[in-house]
Protein backbone atom coordinates (compact mmCIF):
# COMPACT_ATOMS: atom_id res chain seq x y z
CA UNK A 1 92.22 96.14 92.95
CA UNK A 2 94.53 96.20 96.01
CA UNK A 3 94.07 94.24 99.19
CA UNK A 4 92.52 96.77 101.61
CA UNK A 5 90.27 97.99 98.91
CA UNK A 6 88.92 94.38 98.63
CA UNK A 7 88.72 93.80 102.09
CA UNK A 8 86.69 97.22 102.66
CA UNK A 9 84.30 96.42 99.76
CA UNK A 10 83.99 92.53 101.38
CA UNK A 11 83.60 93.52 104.74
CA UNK A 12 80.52 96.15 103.64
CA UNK A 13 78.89 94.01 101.84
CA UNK A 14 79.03 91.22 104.99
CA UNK A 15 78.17 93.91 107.11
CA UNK A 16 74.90 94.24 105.13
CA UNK A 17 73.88 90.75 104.85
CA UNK A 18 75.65 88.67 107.75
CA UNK A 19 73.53 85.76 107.64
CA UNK A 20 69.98 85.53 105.93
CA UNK A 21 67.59 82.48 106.21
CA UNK A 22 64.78 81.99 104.04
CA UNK A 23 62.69 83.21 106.80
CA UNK A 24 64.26 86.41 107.29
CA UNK A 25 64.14 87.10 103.68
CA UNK A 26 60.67 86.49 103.31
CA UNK A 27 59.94 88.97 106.18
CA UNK A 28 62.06 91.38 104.29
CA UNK A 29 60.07 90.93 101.04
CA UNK A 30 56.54 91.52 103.05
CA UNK A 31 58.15 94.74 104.63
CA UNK A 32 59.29 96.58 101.53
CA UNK A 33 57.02 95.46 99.25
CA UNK A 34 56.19 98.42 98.40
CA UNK A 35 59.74 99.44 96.62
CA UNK A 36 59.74 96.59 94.38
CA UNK A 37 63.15 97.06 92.74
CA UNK A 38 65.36 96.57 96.02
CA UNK A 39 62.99 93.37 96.74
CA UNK A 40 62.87 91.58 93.23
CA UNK A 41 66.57 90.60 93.71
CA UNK A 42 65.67 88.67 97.03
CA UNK A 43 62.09 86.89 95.18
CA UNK A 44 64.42 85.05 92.43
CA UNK A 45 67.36 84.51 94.76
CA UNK A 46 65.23 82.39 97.09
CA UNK A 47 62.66 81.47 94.59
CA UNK A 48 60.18 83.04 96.41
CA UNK A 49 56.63 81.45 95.41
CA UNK A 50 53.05 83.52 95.22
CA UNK A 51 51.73 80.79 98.04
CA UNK A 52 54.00 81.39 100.50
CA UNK A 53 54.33 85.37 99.82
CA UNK A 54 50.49 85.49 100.51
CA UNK A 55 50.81 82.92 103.73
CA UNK A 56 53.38 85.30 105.17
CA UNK A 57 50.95 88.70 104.74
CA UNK A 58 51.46 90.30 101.16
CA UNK A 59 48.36 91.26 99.63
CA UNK A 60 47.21 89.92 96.37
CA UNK A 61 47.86 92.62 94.56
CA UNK A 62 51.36 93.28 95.10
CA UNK A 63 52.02 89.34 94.39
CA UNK A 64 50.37 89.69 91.24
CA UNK A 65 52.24 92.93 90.38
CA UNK A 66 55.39 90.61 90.32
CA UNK A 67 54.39 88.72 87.58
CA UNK A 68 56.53 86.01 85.79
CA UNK A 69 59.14 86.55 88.71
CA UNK A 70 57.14 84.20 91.56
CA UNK A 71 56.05 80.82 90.84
């Protein structure tokens, strides 16, 4: 791969995610709960647990929908 194509590729995916705290990803997972796929990425990267998913607003069911994946 040549230099500008790596730089391109890098500076999309910065441009994306500049800077996340656990916070902000937890807000993200309440918001688009509803398309699980894009947010079951963000659950195991932070490790995400069913206590503090419900604390921030999820409902039940959606926690329990993720099964195995929170603690």
């Amino acid at each position: 791969m040549g230099k500008a194509k790596r730089r391109s590729l890098n500076n999309g995916i910065n441009a994306k995610f500049p800077y996340m705290t656990r916070e902000s990803a937890l807000n993200s997972v309440i918001e688009n709960i509803e398309h699980k796929s894009e947010v079951i990425d963000t659950i195991t990267l932070f490790g995400f647990t069913a206590e503090e998913m419900l604390e921030a607003g999820a409902a039940y069911e959606d926690v329990l929908a993720f099964g195995g994946l929170v603690k």
